[in-house]
N, C-alpha and C. Protein backbone atom coordinates (compact mmCIF):
# COMPACT_ATOMS: atom_id res chain seq x y z
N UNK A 1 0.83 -1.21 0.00
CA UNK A 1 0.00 0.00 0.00
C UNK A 1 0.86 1.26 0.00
N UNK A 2 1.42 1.23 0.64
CA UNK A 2 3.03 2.55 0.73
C UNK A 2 4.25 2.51 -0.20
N UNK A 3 3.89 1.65 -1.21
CA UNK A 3 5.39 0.88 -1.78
C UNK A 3 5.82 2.43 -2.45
N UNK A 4 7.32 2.40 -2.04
CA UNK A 4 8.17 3.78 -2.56
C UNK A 4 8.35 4.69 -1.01
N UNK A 5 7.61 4.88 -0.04
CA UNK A 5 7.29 5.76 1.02
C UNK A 5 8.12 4.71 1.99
N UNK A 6 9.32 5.52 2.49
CA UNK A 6 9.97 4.30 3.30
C UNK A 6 9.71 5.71 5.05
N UNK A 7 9.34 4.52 5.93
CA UNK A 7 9.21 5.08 7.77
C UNK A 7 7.82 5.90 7.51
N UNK A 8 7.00 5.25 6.69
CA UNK A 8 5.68 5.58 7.07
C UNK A 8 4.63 4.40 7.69
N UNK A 9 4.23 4.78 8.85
CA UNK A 9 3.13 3.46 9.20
C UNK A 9 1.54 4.15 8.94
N UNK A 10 0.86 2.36 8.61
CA UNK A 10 -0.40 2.77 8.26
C UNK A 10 -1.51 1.42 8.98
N UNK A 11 -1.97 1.84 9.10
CA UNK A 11 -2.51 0.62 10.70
C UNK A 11 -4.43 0.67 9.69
N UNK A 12 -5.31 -0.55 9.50
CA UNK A 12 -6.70 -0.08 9.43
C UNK A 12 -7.21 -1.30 10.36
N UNK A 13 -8.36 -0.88 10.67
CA UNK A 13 -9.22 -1.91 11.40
C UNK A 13 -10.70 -1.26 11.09
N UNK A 14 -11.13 -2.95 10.78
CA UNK A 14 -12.59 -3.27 10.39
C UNK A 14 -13.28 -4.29 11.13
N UNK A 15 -14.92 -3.99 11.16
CA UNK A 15 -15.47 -4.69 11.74
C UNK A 15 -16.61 -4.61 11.22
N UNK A 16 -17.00 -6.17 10.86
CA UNK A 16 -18.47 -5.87 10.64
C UNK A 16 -19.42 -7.38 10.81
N UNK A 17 -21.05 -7.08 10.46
CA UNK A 17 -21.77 -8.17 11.07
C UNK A 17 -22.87 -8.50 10.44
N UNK A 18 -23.40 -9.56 10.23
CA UNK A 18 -24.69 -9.46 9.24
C UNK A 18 -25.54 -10.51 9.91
N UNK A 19 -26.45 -10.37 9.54
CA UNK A 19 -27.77 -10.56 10.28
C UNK A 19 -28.55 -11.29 9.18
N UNK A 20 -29.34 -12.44 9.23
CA UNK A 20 -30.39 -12.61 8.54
C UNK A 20 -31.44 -13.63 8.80
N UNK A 21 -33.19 -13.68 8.63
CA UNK A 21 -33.41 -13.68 9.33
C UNK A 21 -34.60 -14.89 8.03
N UNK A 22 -33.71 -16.51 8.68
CA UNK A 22 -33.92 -17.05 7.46
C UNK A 22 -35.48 -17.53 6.98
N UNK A 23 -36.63 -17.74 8.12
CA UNK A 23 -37.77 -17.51 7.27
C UNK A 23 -38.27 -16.90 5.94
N UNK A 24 -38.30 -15.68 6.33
CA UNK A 24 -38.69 -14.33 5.58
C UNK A 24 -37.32 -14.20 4.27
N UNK A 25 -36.28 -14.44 4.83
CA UNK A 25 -35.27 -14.20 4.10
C UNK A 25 -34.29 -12.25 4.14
N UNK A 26 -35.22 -12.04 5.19
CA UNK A 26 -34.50 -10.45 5.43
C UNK A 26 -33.27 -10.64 5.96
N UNK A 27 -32.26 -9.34 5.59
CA UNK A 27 -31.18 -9.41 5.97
C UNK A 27 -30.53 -7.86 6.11
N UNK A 28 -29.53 -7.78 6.87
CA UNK A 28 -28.64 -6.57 7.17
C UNK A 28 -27.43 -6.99 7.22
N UNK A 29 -26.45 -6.33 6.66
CA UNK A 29 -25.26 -6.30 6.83
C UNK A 29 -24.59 -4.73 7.07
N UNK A 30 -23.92 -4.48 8.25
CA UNK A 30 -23.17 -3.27 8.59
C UNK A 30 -21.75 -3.18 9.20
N UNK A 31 -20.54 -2.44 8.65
CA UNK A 31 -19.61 -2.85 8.55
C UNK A 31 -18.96 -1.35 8.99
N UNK A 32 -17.78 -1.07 9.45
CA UNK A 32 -16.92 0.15 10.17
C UNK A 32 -15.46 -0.12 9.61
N UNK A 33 -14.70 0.74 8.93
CA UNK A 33 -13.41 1.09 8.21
C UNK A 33 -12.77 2.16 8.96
N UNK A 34 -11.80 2.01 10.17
CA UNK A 34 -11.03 3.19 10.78
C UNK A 34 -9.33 2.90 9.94
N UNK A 35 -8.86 4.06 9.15
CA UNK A 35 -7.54 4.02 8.49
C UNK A 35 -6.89 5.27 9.43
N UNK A 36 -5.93 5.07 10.15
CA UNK A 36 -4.72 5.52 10.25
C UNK A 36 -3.01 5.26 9.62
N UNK A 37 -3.06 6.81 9.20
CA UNK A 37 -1.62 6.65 8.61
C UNK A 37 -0.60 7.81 9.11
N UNK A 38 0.78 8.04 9.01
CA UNK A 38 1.35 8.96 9.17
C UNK A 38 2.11 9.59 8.34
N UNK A 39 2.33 9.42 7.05
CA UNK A 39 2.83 9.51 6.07
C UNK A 39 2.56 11.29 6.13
N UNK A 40 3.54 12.41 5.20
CA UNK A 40 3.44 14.03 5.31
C UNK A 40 1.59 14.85 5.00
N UNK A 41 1.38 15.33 5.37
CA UNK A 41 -0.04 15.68 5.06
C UNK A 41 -1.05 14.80 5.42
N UNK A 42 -0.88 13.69 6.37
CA UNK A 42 -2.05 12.86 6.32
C UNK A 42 -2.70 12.56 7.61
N UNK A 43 -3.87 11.58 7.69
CA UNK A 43 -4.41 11.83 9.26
C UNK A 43 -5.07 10.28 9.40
N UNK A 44 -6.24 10.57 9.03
CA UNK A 44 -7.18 9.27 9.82
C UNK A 44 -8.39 9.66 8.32
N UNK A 45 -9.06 8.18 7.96
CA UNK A 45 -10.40 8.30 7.18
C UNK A 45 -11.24 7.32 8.30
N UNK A 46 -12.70 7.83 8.11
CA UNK A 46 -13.61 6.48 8.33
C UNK A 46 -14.56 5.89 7.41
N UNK A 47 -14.71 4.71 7.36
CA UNK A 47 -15.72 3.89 6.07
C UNK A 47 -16.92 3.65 7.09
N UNK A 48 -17.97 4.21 6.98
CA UNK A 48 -19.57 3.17 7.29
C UNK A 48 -20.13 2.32 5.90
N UNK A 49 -20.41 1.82 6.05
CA UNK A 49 -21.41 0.88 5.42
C UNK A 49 -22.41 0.06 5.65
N UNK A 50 -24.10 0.03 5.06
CA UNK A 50 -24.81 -0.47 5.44
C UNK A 50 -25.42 -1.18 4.23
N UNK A 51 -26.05 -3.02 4.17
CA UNK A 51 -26.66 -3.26 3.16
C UNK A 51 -27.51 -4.11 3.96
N UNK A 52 -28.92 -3.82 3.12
CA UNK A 52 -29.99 -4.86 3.54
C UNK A 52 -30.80 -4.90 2.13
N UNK A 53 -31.80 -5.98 2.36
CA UNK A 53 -32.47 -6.65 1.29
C UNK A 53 -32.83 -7.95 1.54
N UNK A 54 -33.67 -8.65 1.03
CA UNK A 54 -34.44 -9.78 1.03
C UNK A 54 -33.31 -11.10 0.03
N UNK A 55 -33.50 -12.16 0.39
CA UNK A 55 -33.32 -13.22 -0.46
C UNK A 55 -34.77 -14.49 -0.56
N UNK A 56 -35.13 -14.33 -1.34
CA UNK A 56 -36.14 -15.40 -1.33
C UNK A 56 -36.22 -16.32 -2.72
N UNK A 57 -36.53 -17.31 -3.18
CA UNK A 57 -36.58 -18.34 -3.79
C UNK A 57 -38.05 -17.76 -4.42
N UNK A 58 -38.35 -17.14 -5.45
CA UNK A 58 -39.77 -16.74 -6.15
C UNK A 58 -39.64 -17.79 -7.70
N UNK A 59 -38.39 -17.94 -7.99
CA UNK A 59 -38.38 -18.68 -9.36
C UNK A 59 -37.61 -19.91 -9.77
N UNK A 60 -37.98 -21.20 -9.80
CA UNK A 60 -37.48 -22.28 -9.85
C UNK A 60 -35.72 -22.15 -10.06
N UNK A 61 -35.40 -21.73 -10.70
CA UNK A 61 -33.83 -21.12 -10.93
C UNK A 61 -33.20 -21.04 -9.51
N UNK A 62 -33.67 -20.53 -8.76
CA UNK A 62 -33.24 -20.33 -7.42
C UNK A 62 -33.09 -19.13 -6.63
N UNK A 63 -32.60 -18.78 -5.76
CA UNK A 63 -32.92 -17.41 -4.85
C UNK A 63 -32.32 -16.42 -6.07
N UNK A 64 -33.35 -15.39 -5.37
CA UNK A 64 -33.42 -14.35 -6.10
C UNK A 64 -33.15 -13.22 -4.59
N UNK A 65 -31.98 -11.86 -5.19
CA UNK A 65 -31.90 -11.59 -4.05
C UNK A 65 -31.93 -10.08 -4.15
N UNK A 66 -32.86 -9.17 -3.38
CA UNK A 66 -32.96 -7.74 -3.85
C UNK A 66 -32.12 -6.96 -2.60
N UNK A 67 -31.76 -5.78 -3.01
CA UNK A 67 -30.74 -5.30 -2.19
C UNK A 67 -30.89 -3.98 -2.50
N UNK A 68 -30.42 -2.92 -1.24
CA UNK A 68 -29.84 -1.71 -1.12
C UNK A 68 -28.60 -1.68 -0.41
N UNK A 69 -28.37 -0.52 -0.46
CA UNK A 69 -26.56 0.16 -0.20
C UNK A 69 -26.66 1.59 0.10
N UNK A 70 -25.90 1.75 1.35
CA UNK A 70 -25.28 2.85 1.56
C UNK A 70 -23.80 3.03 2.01
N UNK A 71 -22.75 3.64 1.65
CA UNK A 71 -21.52 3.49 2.46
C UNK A 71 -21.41 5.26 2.12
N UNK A 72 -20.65 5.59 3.81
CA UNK A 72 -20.09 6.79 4.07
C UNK A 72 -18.60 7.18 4.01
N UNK A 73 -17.66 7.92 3.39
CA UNK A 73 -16.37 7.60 3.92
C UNK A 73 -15.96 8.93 3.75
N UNK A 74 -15.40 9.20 5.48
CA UNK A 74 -14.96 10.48 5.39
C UNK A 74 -13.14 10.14 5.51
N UNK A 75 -12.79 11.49 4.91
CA UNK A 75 -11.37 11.11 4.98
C UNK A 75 -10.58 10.67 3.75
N UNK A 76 -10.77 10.01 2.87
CA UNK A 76 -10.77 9.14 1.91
C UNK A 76 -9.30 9.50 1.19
N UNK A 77 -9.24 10.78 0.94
CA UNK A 77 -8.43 11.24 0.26
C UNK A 77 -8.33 10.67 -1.10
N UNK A 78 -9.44 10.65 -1.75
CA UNK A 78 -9.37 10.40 -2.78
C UNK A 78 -8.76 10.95 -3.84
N UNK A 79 -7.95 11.69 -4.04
CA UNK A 79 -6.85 12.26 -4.52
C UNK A 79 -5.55 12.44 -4.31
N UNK A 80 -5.49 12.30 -2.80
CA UNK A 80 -4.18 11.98 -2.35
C UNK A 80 -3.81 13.71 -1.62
N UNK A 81 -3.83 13.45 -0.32
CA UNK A 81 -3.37 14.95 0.71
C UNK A 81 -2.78 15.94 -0.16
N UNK A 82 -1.92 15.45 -1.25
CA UNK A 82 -0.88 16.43 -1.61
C UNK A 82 -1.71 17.04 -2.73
N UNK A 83 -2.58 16.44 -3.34
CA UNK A 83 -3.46 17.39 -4.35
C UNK A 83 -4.58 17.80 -3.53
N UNK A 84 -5.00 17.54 -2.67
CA UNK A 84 -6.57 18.38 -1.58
C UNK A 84 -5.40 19.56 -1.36
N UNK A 85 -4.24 19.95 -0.73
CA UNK A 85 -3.44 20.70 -0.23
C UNK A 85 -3.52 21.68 -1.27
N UNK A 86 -3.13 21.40 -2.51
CA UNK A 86 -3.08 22.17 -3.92
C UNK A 86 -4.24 22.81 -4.05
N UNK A 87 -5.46 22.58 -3.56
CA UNK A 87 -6.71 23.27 -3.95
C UNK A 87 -7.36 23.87 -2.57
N UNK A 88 -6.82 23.83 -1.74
CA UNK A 88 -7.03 24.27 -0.34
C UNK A 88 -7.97 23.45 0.06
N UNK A 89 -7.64 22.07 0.32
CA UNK A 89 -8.83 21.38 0.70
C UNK A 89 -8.30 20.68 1.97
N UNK A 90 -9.20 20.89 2.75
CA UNK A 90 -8.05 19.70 4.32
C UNK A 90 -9.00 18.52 4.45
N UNK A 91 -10.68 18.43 4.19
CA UNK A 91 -11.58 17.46 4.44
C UNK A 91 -12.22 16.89 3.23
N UNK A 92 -12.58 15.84 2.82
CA UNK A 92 -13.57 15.25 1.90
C UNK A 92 -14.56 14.55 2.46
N UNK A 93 -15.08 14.07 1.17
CA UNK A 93 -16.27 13.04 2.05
C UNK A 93 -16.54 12.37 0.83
N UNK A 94 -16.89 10.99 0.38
CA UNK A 94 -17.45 10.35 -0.87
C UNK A 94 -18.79 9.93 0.31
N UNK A 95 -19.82 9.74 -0.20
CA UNK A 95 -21.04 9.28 -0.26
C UNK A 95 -21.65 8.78 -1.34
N UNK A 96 -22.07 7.21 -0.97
CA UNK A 96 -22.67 6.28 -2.07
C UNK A 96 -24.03 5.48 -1.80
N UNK A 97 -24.21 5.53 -2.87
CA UNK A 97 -25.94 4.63 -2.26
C UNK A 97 -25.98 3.40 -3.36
N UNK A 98 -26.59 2.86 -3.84
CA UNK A 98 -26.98 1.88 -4.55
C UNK A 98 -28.23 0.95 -4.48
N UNK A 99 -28.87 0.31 -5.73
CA UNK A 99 -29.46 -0.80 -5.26
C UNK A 99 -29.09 -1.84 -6.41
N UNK A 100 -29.91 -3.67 -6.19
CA UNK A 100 -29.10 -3.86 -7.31
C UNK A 100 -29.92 -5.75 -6.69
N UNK A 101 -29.71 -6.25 -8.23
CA UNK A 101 -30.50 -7.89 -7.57
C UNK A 101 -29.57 -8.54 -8.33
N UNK A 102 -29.63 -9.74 -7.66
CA UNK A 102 -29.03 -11.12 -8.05
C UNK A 102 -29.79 -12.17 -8.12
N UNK A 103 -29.38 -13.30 -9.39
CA UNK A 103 -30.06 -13.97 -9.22
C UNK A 103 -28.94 -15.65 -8.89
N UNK A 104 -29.62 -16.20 -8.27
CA UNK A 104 -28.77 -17.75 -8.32
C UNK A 104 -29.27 -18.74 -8.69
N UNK A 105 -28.69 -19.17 -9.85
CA UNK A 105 -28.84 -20.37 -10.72
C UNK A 105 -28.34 -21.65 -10.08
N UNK A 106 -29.04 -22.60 -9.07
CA UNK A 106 -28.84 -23.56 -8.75
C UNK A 106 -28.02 -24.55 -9.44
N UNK A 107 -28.56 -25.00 -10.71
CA UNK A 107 -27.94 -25.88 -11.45
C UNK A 107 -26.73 -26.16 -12.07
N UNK A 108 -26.15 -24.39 -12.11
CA UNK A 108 -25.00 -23.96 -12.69
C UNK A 108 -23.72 -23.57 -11.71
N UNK A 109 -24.29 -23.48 -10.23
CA UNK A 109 -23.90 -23.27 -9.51
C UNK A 109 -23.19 -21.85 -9.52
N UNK A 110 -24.55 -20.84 -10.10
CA UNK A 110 -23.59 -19.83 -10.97
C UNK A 110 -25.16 -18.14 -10.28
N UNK A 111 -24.27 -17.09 -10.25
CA UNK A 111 -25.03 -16.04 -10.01
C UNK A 111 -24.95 -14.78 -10.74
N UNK A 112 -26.35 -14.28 -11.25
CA UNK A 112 -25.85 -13.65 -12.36
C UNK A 112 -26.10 -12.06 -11.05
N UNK A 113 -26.00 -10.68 -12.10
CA UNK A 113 -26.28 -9.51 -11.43
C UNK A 113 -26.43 -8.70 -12.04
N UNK A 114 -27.00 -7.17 -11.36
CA UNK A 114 -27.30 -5.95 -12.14
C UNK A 114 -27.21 -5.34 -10.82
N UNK A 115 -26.74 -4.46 -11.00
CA UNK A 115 -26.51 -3.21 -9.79
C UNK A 115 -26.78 -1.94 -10.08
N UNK A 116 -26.85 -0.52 -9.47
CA UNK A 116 -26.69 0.63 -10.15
C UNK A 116 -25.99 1.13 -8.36
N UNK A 117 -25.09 2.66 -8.73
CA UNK A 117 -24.83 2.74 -8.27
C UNK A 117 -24.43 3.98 -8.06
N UNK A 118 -24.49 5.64 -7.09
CA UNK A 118 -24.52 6.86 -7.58
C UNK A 118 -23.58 7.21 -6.20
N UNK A 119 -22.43 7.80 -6.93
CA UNK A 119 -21.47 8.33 -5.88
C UNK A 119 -21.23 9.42 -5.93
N UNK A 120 -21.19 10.25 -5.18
CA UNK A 120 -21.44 11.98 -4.68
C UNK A 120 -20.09 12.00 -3.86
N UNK A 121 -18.82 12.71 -4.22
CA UNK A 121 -17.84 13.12 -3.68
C UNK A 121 -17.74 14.81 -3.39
N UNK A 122 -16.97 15.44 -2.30
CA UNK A 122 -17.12 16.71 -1.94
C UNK A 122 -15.93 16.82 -1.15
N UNK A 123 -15.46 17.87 -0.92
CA UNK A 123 -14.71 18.26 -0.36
C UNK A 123 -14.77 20.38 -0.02
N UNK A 124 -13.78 20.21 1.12
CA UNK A 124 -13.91 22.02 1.53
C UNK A 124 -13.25 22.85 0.93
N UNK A 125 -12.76 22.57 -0.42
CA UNK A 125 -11.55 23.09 -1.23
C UNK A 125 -12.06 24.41 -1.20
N UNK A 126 -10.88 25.49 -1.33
CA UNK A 126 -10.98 26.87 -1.43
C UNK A 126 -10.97 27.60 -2.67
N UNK A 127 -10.63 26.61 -3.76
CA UNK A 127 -10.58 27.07 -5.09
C UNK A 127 -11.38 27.47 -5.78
N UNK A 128 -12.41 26.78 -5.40
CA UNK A 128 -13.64 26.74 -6.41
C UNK A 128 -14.05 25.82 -6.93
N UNK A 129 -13.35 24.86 -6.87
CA UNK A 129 -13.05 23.15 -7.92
C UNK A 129 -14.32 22.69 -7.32
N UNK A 130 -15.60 22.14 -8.45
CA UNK A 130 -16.37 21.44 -7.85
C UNK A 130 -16.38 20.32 -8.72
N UNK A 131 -17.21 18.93 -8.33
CA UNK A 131 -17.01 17.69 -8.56
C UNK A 131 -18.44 17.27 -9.12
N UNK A 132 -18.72 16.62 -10.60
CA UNK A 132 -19.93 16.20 -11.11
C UNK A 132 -20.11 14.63 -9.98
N UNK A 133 -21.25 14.11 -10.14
CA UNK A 133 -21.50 12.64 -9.34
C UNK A 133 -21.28 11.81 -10.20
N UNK A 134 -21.06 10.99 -10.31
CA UNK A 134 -20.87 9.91 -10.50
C UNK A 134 -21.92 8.34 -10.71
N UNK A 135 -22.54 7.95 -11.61
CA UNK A 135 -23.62 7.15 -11.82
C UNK A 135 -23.21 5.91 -12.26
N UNK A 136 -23.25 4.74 -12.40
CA UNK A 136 -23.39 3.50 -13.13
C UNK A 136 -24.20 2.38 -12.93
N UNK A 137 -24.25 1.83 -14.07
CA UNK A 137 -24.93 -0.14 -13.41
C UNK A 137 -23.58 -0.80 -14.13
N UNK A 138 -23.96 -1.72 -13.40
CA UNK A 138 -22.72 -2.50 -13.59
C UNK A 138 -23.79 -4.20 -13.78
N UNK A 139 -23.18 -5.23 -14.41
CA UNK A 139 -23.55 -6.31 -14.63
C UNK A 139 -22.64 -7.67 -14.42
N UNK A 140 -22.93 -8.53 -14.33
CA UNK A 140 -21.56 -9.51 -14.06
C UNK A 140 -22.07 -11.08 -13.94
N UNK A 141 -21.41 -11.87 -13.58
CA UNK A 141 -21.93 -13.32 -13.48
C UNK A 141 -20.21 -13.76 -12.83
N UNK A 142 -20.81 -14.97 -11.84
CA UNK A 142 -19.97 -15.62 -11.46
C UNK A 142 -20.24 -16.83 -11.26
N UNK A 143 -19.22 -18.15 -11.60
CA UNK A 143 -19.24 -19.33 -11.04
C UNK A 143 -18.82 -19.88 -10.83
N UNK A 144 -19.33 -20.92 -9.49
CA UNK A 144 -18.50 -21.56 -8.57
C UNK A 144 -17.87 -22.90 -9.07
N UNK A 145 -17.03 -23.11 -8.98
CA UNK A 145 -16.52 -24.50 -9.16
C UNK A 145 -15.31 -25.23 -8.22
């Protein structure tokens, strides 16, 4: 993660827990990202994240699973301290939401997907520099073997 940056330490700890509640098929998952580093210009980010949604079996194929998303992350530095510094910026923030279903193909042992997904980044820059959002779906398939 530091490769090139020599006598910098960078420490993260995560925790998280999910819940589900297998009658009904409801579920939560919520998760915590604390990053400390010390490297020139730098400090601490935090990650929240929250997902819930149903899994239930509606079509012979197999569970079908609907979902939302939120994750918070302050800190992020998504540009890196030394360019927020360049624009007078000391804080950011990305904020993301999403929703998105899966389906699982029993037979294939295989799950297909569709997601969408809208990320809103900001920061306290003094420049003026402002930031469009960010939108996509994304699609995919995976299988197990």
């Amino acid at each position: 993660l530091n490769a090139g940056i020599s006598g910098v330490t960078q420490r993260y700890f995560q925790a998280g827990a999910y819940i589900e509640h297998v009658p009904t098929g409801l579920f939560a998952y919520g998760a915590y990202g604390h990053d400390d580093y010390d490297f020139s210009g730098s400090g601490q980010s935090e990650t929240y994240y929250l997902k819930g949604g149903i899994r239930q079996r509606w079509v012979p194929l197999g569970h079908t699973v609907m979902y939302g998303e939120y994750e918070h992350i302050k800190g992020s530095n998504a540009f890196s301290q030394s360019a927020l510094a360049g624009i007078g910026a000391t804080e950011d923030s990305t904020k993301v939401w999403g929703l998105g279903v899966v389906q699982e193909i029993d037979a294939a042992a295989m799950s297909i997907w569709l997601k969408y997904r809208h990320l809103d980044y900001d920061d306290n820059n003094t420049s003026g520099v402002a930031y469009d959002n960010f939108d996509y779906v994304g699609m995919g398939a995976l299988i197990n073997f």
